[in-house]
PDB file of N, CA and C in Angstrom:
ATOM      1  N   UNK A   1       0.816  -1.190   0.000  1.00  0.00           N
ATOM      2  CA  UNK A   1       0.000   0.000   0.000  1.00  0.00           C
ATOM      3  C   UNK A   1       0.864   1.260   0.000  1.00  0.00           C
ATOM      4  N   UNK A   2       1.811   1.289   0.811  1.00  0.00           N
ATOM      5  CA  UNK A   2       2.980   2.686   0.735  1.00  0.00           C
ATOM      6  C   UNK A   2       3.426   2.563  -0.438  1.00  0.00           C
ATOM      7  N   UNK A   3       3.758   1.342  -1.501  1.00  0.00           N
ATOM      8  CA  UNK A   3       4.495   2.000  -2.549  1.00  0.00           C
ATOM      9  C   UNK A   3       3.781   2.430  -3.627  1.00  0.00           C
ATOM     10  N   UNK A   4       2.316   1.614  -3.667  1.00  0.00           N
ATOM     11  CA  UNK A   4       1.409   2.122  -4.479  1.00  0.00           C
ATOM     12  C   UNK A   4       1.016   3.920  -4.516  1.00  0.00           C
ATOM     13  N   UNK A   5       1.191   4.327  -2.892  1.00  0.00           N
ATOM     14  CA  UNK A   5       1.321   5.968  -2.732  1.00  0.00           C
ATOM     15  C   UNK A   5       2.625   6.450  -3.022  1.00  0.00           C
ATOM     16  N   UNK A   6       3.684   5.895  -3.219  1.00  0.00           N
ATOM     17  CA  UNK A   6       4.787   6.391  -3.433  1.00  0.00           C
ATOM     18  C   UNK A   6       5.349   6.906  -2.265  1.00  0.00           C
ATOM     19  N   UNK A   7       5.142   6.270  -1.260  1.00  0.00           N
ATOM     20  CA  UNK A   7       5.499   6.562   0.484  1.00  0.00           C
ATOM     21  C   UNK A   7       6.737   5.170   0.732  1.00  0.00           C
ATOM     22  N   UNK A   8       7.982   5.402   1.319  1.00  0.00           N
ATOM     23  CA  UNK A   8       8.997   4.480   1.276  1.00  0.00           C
ATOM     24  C   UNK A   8       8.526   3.908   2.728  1.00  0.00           C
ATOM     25  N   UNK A   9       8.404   4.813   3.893  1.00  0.00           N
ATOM     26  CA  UNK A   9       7.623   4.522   5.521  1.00  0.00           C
ATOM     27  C   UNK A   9       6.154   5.719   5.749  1.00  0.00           C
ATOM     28  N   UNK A  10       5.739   4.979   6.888  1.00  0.00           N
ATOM     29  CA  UNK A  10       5.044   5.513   7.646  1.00  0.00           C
ATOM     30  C   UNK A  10       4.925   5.531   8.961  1.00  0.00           C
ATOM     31  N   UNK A  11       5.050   6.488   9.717  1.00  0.00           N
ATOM     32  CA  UNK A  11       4.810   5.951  11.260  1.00  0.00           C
ATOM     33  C   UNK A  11       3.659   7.147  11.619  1.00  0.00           C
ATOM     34  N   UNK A  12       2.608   6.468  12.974  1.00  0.00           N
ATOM     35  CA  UNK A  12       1.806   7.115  13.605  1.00  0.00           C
ATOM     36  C   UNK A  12       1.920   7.148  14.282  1.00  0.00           C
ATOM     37  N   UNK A  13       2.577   8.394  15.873  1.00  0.00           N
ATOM     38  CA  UNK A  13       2.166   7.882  17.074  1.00  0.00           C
ATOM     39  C   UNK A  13       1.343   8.800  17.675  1.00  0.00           C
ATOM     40  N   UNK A  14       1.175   8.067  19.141  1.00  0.00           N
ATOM     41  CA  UNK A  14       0.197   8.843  20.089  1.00  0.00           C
ATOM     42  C   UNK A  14       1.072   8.591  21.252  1.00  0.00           C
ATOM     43  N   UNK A  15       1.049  10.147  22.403  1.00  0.00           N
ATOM     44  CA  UNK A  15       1.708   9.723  23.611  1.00  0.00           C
ATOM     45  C   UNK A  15       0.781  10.889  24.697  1.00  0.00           C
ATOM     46  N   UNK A  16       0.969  10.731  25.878  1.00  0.00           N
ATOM     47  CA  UNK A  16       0.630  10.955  26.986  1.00  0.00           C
ATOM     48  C   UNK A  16       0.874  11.281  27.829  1.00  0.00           C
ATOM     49  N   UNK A  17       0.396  12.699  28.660  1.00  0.00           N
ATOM     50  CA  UNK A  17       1.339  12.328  30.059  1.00  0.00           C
ATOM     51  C   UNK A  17       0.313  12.961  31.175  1.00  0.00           C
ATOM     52  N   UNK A  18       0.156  11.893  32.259  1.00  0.00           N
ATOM     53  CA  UNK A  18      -0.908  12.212  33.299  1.00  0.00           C
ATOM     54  C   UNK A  18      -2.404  12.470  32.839  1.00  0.00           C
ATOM     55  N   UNK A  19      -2.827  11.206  31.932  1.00  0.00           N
ATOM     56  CA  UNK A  19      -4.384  10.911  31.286  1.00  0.00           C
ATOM     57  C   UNK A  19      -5.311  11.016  32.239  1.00  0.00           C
ATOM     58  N   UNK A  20      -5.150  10.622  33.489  1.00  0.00           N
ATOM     59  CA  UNK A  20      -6.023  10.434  34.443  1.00  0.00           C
ATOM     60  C   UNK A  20      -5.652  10.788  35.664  1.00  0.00           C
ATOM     61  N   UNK A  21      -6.502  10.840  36.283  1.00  0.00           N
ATOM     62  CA  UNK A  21      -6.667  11.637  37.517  1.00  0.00           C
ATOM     63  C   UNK A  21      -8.098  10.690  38.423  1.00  0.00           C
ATOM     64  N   UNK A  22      -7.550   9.859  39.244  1.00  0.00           N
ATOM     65  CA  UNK A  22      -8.500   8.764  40.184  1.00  0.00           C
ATOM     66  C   UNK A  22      -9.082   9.891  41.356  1.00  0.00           C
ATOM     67  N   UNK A  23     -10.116   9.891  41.519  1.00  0.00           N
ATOM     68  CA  UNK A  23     -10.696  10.189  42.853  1.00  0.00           C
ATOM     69  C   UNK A  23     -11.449   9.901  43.145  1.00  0.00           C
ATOM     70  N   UNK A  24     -12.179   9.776  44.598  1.00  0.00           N
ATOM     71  CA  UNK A  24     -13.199   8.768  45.469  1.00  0.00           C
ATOM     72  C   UNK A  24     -14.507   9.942  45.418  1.00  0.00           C
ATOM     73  N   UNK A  25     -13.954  10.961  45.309  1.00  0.00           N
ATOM     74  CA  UNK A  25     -15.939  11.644  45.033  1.00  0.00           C
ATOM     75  C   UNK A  25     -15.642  12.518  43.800  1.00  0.00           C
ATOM     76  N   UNK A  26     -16.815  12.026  43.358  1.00  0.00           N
ATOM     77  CA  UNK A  26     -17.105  12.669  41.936  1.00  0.00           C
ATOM     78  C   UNK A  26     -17.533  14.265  41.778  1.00  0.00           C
ATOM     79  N   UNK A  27     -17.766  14.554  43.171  1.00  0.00           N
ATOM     80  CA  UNK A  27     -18.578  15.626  43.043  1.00  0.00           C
ATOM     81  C   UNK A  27     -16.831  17.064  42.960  1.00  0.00           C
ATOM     82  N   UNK A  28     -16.064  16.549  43.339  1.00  0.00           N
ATOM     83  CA  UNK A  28     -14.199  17.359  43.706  1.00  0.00           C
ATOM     84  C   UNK A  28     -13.811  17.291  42.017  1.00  0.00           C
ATOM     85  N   UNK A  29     -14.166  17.961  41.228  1.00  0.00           N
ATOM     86  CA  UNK A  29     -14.176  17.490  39.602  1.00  0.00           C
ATOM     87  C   UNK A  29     -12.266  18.003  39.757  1.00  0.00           C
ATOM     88  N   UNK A  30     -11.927  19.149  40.092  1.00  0.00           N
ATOM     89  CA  UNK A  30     -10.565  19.209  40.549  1.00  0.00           C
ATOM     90  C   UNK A  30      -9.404  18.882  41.494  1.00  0.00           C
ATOM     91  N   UNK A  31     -10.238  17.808  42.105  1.00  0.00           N
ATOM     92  CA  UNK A  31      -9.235  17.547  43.063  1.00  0.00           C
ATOM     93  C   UNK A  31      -7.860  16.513  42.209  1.00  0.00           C
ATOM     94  N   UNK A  32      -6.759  16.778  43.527  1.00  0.00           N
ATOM     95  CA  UNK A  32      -5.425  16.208  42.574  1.00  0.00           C
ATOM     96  C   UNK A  32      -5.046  15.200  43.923  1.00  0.00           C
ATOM     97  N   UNK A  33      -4.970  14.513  43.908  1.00  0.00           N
ATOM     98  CA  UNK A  33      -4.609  13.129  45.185  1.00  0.00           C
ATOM     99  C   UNK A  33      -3.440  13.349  45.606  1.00  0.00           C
ATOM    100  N   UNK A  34      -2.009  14.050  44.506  1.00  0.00           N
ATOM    101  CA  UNK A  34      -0.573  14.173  44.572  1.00  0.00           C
ATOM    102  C   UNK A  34      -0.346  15.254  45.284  1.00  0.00           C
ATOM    103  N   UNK A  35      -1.011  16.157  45.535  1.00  0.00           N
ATOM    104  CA  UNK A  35      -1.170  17.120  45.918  1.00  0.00           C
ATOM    105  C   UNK A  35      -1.461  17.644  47.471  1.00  0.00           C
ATOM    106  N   UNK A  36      -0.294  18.413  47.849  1.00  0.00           N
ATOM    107  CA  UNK A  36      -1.036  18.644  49.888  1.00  0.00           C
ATOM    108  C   UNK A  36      -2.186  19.092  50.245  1.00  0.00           C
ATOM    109  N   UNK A  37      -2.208  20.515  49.465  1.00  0.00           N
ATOM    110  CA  UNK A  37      -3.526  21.505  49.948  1.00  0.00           C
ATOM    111  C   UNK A  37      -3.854  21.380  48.353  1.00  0.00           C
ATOM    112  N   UNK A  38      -5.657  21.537  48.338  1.00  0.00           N
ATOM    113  CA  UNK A  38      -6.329  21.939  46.933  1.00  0.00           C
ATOM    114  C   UNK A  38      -6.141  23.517  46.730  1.00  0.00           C
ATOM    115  N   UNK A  39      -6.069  24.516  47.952  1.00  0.00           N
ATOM    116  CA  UNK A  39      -6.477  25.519  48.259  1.00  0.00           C
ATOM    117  C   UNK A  39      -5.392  26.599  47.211  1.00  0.00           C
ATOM    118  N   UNK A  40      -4.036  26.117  47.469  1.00  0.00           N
ATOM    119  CA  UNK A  40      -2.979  27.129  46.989  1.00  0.00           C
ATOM    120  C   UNK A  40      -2.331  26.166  45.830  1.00  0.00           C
ATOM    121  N   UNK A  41      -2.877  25.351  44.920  1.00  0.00           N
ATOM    122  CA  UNK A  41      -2.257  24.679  44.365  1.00  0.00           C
ATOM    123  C   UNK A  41      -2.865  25.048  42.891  1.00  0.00           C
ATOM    124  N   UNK A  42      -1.971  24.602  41.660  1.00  0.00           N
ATOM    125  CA  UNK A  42      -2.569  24.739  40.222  1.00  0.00           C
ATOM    126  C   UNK A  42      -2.996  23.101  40.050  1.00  0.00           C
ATOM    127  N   UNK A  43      -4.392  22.763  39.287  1.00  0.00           N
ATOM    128  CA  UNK A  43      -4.572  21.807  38.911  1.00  0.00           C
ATOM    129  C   UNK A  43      -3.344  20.933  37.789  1.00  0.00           C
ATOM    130  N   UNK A  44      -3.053  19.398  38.444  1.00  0.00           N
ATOM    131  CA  UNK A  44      -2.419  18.665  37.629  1.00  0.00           C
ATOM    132  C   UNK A  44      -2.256  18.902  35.597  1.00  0.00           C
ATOM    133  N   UNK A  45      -1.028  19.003  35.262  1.00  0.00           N
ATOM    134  CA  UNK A  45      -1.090  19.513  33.415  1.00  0.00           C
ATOM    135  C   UNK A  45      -1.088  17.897  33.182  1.00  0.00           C
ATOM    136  N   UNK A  46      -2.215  18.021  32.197  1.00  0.00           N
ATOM    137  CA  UNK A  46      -2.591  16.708  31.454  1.00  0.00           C
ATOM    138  C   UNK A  46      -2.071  17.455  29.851  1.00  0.00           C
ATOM    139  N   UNK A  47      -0.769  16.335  29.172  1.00  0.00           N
ATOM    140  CA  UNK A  47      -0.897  16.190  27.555  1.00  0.00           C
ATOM    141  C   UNK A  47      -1.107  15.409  27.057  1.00  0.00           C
ATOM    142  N   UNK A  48      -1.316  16.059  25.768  1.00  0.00           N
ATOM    143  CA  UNK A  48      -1.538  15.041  24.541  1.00  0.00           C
ATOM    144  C   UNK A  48      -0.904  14.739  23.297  1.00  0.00           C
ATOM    145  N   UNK A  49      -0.333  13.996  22.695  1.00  0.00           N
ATOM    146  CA  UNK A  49       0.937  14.570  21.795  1.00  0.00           C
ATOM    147  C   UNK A  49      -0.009  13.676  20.494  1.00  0.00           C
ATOM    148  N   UNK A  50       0.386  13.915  19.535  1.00  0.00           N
ATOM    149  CA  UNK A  50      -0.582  13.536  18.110  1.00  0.00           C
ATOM    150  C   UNK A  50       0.552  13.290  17.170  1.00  0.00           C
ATOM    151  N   UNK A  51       1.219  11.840  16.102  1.00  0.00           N
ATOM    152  CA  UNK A  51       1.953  12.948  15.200  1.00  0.00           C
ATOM    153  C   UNK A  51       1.837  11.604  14.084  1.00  0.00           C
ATOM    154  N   UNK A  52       2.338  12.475  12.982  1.00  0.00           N
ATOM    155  CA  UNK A  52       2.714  11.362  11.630  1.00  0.00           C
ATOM    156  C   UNK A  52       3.490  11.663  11.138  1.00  0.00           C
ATOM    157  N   UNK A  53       4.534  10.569  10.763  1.00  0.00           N
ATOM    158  CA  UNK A  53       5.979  10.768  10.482  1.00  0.00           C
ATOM    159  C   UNK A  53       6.001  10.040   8.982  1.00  0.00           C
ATOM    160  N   UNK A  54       6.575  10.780   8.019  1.00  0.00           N
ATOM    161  CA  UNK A  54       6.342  10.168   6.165  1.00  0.00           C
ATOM    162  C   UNK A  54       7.255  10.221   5.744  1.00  0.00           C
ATOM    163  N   UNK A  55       8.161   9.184   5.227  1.00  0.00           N
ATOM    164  CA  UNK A  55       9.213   9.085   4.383  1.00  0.00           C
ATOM    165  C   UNK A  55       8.847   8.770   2.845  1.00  0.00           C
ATOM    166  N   UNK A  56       9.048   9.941   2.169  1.00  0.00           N
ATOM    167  CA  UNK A  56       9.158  10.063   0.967  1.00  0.00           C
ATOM    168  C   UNK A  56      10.220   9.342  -0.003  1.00  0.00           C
TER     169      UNK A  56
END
């Protein structure tokens, strides 16, 4: 199928960092478990990385 496009590779990836966030009440939509105080703290950074890599 790549050579029929005239593509020599292809790669797709996907990566992640800190997808989830577990907590025991649903109703704390910000709470962070890693965390001491909720009070003076910034909510946990969740990424997402997307990519496609094409060798011509």
């Amino acid at each position: 199928m790549l050579e029929k496009a005239g593509l020599k590779g292809l790669r797709v990836y996907v990566s992640s960092y800190n997808p989830f966030t577990f907590r025991g009440d649903k109703r704390l939509k910000d709470f962070d478990p890693e965390s001491a105080s909720q009070r003076s703290t910034y909510p946990a950074v969740k990424s997402y990385s997307f990519g496609l890599n094409v060798t011509l």
